[in-house]
Structure formats: structure tokens, C-alpha cells
N, C-alpha and C. Protein backbone atom coordinates (compact mmCIF):
# COMPACT_ATOMS: atom_id res chain seq x y z
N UNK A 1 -1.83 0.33 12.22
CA UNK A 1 -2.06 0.29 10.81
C UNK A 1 -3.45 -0.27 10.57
N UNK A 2 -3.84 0.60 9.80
CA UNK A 2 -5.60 -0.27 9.78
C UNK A 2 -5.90 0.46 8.20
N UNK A 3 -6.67 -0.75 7.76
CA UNK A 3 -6.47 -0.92 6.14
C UNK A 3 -8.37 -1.42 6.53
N UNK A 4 -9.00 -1.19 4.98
CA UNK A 4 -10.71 -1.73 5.28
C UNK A 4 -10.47 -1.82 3.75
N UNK A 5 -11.03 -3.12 3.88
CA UNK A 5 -11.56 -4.26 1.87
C UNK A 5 -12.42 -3.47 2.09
N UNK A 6 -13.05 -3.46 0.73
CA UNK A 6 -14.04 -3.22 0.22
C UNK A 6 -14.66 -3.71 -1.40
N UNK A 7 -15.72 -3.92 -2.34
CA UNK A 7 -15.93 -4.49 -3.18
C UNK A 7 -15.25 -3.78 -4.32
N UNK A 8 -14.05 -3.87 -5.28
CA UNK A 8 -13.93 -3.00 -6.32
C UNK A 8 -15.00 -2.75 -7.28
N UNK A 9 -14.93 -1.56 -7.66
CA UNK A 9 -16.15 -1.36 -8.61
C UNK A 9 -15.37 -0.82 -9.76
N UNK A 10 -15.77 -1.59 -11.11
CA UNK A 10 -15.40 -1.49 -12.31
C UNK A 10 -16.19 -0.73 -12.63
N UNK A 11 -16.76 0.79 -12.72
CA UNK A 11 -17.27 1.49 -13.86
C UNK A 11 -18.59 1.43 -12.60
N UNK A 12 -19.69 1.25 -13.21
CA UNK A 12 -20.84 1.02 -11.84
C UNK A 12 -20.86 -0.60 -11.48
N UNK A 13 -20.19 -1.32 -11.71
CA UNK A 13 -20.60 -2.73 -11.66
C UNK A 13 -19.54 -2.93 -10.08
N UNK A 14 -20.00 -3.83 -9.28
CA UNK A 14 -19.28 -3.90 -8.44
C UNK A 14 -18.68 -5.59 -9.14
N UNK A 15 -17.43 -6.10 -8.70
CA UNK A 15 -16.63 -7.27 -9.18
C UNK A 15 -16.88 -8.16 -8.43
N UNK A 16 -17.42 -9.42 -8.61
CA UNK A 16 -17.27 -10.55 -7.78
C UNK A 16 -16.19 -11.18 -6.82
N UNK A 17 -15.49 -11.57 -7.31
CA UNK A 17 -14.49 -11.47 -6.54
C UNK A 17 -13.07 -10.59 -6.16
N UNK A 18 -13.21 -9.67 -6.17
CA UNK A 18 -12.12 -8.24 -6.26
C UNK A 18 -12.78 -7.30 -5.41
N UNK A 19 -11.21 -7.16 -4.53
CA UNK A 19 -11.27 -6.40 -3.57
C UNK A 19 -10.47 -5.34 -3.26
N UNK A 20 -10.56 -3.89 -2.76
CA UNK A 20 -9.64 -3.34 -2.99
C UNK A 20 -8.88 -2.59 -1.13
N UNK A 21 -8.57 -2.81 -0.75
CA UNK A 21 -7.85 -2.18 0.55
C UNK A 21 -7.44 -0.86 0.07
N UNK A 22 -8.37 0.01 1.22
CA UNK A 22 -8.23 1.22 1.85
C UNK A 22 -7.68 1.70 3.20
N UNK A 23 -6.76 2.33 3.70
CA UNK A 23 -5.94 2.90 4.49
C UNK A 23 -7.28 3.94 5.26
N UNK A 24 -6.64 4.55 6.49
CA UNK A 24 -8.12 5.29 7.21
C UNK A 24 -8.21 6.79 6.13
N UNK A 25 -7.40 7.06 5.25
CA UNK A 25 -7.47 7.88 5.31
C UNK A 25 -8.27 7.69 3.74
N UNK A 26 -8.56 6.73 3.36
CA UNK A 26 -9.29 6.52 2.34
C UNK A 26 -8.24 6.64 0.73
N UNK A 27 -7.24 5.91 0.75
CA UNK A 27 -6.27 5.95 0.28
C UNK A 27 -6.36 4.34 -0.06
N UNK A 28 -6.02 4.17 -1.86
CA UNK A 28 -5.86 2.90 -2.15
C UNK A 28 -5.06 2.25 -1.69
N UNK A 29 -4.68 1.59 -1.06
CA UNK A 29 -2.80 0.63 -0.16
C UNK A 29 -3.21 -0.47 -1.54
N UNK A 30 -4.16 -1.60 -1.56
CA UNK A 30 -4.02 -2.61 -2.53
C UNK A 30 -5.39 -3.27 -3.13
N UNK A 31 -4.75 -4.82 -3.58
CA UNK A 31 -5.78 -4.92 -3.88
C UNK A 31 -5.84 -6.58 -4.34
N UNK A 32 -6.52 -7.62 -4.20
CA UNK A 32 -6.87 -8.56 -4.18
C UNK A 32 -7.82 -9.48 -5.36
N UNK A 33 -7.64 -10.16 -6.17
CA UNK A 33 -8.55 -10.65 -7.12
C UNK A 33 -8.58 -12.14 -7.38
N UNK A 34 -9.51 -12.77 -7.53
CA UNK A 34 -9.66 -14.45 -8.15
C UNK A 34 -9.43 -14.50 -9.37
N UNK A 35 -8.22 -15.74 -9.66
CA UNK A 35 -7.55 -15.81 -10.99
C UNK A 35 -8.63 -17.20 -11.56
N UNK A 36 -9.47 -16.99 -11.78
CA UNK A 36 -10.22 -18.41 -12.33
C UNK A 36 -9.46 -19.65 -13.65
N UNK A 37 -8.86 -18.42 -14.31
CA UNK A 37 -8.23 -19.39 -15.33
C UNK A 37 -7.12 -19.93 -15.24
N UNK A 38 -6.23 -21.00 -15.81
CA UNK A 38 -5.10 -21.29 -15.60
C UNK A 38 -5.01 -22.85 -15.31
N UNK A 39 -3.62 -23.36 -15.28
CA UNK A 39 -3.55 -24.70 -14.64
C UNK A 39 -3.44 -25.20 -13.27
N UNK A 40 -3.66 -23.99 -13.06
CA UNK A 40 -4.02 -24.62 -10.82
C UNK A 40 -5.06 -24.03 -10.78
N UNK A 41 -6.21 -23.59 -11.53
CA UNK A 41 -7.26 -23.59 -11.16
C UNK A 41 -7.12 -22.25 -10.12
N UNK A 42 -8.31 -22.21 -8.89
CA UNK A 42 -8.36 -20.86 -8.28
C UNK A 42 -7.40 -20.33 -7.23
N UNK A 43 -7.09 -19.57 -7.85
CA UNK A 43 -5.80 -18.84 -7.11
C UNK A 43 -6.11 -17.12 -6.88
N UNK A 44 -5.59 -16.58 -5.92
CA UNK A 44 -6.21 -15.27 -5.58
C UNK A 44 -4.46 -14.31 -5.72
N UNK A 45 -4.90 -13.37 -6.94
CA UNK A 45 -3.64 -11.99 -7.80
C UNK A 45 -3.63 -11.48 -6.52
N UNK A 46 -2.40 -10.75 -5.38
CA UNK A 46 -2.57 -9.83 -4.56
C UNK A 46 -1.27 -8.59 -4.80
N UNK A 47 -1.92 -7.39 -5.57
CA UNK A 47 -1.10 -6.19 -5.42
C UNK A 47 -0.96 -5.46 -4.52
N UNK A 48 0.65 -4.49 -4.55
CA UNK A 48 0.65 -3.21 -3.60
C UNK A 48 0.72 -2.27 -3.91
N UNK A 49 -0.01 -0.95 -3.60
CA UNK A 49 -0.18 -0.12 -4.95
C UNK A 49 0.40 0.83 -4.78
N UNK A 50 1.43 1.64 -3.23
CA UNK A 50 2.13 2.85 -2.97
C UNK A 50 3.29 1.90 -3.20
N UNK A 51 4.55 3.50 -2.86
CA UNK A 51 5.70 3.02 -3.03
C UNK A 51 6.26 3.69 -4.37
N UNK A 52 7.89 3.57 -4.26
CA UNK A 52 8.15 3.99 -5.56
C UNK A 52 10.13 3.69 -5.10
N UNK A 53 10.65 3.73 -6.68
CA UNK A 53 11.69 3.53 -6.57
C UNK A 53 12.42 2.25 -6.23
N UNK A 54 12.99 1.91 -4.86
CA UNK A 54 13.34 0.59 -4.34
C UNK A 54 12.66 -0.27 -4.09
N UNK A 55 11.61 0.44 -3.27
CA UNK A 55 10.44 -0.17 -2.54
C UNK A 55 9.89 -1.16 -3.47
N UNK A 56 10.13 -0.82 -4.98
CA UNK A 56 8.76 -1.63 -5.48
C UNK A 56 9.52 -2.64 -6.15
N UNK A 57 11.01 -2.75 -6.23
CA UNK A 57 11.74 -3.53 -6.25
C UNK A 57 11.28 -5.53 -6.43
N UNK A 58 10.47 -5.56 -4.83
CA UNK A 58 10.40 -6.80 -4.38
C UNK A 58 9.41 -6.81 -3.70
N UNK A 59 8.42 -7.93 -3.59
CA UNK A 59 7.45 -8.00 -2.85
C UNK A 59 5.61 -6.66 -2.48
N UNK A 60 5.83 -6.81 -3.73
CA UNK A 60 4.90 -6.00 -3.97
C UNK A 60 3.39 -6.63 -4.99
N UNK A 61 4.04 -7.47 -5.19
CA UNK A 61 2.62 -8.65 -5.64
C UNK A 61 2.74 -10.14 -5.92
N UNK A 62 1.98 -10.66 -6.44
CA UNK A 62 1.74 -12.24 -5.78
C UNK A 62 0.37 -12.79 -6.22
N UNK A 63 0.71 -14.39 -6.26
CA UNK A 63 -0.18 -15.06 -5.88
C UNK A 63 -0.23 -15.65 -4.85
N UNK A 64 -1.51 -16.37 -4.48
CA UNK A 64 -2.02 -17.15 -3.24
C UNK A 64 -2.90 -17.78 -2.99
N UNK A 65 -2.84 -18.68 -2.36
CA UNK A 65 -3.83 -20.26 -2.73
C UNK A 65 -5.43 -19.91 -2.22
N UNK A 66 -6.07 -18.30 -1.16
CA UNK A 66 -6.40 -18.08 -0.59
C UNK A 66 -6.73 -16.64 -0.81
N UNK A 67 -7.97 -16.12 -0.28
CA UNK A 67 -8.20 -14.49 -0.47
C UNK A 67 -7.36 -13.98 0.83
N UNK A 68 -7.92 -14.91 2.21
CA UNK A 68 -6.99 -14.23 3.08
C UNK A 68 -5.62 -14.61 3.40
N UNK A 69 -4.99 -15.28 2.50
CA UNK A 69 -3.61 -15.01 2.37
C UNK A 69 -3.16 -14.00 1.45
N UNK A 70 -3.93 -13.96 0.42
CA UNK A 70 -3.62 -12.87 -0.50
C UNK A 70 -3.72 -11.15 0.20
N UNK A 71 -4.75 -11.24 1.14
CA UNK A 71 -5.45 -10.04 2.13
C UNK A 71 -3.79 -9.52 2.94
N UNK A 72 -3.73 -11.41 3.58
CA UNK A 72 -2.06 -10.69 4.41
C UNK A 72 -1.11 -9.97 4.05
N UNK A 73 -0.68 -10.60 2.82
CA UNK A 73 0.60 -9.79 1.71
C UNK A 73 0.20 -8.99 1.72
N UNK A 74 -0.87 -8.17 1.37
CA UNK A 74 -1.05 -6.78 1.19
C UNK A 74 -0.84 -5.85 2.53
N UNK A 75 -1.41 -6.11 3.40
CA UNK A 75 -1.43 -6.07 4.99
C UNK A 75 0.15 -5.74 5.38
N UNK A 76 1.12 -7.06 5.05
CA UNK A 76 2.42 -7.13 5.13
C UNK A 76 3.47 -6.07 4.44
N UNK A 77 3.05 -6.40 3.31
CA UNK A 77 3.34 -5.32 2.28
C UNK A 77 3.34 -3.36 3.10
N UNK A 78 2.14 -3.30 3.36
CA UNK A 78 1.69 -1.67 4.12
C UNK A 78 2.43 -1.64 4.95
N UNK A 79 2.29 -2.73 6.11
CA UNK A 79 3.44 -2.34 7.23
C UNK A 79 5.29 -2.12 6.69
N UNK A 80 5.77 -3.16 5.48
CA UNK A 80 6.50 -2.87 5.27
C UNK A 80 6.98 -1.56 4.87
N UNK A 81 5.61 -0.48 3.79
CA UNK A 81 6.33 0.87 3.53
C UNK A 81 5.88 1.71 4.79
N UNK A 82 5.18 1.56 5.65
CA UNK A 82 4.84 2.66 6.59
C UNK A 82 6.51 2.12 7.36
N UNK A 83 7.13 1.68 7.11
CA UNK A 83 8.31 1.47 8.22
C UNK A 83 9.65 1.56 7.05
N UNK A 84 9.59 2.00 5.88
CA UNK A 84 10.55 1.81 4.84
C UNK A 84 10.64 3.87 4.84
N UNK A 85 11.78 4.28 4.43
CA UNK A 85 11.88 5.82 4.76
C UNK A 85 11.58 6.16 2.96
N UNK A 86 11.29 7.31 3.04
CA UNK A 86 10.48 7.91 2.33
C UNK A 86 12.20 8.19 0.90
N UNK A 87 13.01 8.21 1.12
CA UNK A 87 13.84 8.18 0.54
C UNK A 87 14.69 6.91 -0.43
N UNK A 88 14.11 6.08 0.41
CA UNK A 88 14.14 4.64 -0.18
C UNK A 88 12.45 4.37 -1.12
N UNK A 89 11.54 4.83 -1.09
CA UNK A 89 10.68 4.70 -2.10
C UNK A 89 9.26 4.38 -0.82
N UNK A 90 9.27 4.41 0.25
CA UNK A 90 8.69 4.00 1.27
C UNK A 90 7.99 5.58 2.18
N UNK A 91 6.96 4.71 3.04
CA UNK A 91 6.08 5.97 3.31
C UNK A 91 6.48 6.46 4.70
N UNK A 92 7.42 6.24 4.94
CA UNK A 92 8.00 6.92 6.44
C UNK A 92 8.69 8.45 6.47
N UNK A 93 7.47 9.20 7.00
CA UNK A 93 7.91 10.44 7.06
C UNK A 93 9.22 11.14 7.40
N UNK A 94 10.01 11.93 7.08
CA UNK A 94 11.15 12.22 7.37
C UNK A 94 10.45 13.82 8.54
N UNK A 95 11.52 13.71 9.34
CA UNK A 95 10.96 14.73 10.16
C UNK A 95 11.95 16.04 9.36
N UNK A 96 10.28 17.17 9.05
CA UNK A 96 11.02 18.21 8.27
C UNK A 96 12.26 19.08 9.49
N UNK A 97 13.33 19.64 8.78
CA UNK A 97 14.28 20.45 9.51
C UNK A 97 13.74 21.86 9.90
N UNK A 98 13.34 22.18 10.99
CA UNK A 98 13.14 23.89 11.25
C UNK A 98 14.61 24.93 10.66
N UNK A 99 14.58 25.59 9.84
CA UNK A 99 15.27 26.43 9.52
C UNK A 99 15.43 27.76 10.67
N UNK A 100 16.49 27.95 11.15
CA UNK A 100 16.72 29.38 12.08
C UNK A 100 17.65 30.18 11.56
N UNK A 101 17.54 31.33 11.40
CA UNK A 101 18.17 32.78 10.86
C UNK A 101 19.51 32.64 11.79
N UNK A 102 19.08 32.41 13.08
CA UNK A 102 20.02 32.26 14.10
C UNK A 102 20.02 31.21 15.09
N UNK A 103 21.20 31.59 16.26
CA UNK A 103 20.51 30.19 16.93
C UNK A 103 19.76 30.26 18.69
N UNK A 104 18.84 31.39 18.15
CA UNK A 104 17.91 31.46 19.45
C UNK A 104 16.74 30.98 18.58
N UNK A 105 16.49 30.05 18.12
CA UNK A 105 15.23 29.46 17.87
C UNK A 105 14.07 30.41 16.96
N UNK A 106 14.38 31.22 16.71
CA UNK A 106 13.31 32.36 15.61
C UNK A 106 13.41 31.90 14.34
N UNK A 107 12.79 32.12 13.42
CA UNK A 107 12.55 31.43 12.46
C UNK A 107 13.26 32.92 11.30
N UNK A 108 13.54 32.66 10.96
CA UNK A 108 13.88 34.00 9.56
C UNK A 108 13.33 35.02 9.14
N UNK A 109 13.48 36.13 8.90
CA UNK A 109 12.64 36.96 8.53
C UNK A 109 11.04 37.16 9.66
N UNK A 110 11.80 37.28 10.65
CA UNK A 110 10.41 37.32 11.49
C UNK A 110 10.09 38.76 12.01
């Protein structure tokens, strides 16, 4: 599993502290930001941005005292749907069924 931060860019402006995780295939997985305001002071927002249905249920965002703890959840998060089945709301491929006309292996209409 291999995920690459990079600087989010709002419009042309790139964000100071906001980051967004990309998958190899150049696919948003998440995304990371500094909460400056509040009563604990700096704390780092971490979302997960695939998924659907169950999946998004639980554990799909967060705070964290830290960018690279906030970095992990997301990290954690990915491995969780690349291993969650695609039927449950998760990105685990189902292996498609070959359809046969018969059962010597030919495909239909061939």
C-alpha cells in the first residue's frame, strides 16, 4: 500500500498546513489539516475520503495531537478498505465470475 502527501491546493494557493494523500494511482485516499482554533489549541483534522455504505460507518476521521499521527489514521484507515470487500462499502475487489454457455470452458456465443 503506498499513499504520497502532498500540499493541498485551494484554488491556486497552496495551504499551509493541509495535506492531501494520494494512492499510486493518483487517487485522493485522504487528507490531513491544522485546527488552530479551539480550546486545546493545535490539533491536526484527519479524513478518509473512499468507501461507502458500512465502511464509513466508523473510523473514518479524527483528531490528533500530531500531523504524523493524523498521517497514520489515514494510512490505517486505507489499509483498512483495501482489505474491507467491496460489498461491505470497502475497496476489495471481488473476483468477477467467467460466465460459460457450457461446461467446457467457452465463453457464450462464441
Amino acid at each position: 500500500m503506498e499513499i504520497r502527501w502532498q500540499k493541498t491546493r485551494g484554488g491556486l494557493e497552496e495551504q499551509a498546513q493541509d495535506f492531501t494523500a494520494t494512492n499510486r494511482n493518483g487517487i485522493d485516499v485522504g487528507r490531513v489539516y491544522r485546527i488552530d482554533d479551539g480550546p486545546e489549541g493545535e490539533l491536526w483534522c484527519w479524513k478518509f475520503l473512499l468507501g461507502h455504505s458500512q465502511f464509513r460507518l466508523d473510523g473514518v476521521s479524527g483528531v490528533q495531537s500530531s500531523r504524523q499521527r493524523a498521517a497514520s489514521q489515514v494510512r490505517m484507515a486505507y489499509e483498512r478498505y483495501l482489505e474491507t470487500p467491496g460489498s461491505e462499502g470497502g475497496g476489495l475487489s471481488r473476483i468477477p465470475l467467467k460466465k460459460t454457455a457450457n461446461n467446457n470452458g467457452n465463453p457464450p456465443c462464441q
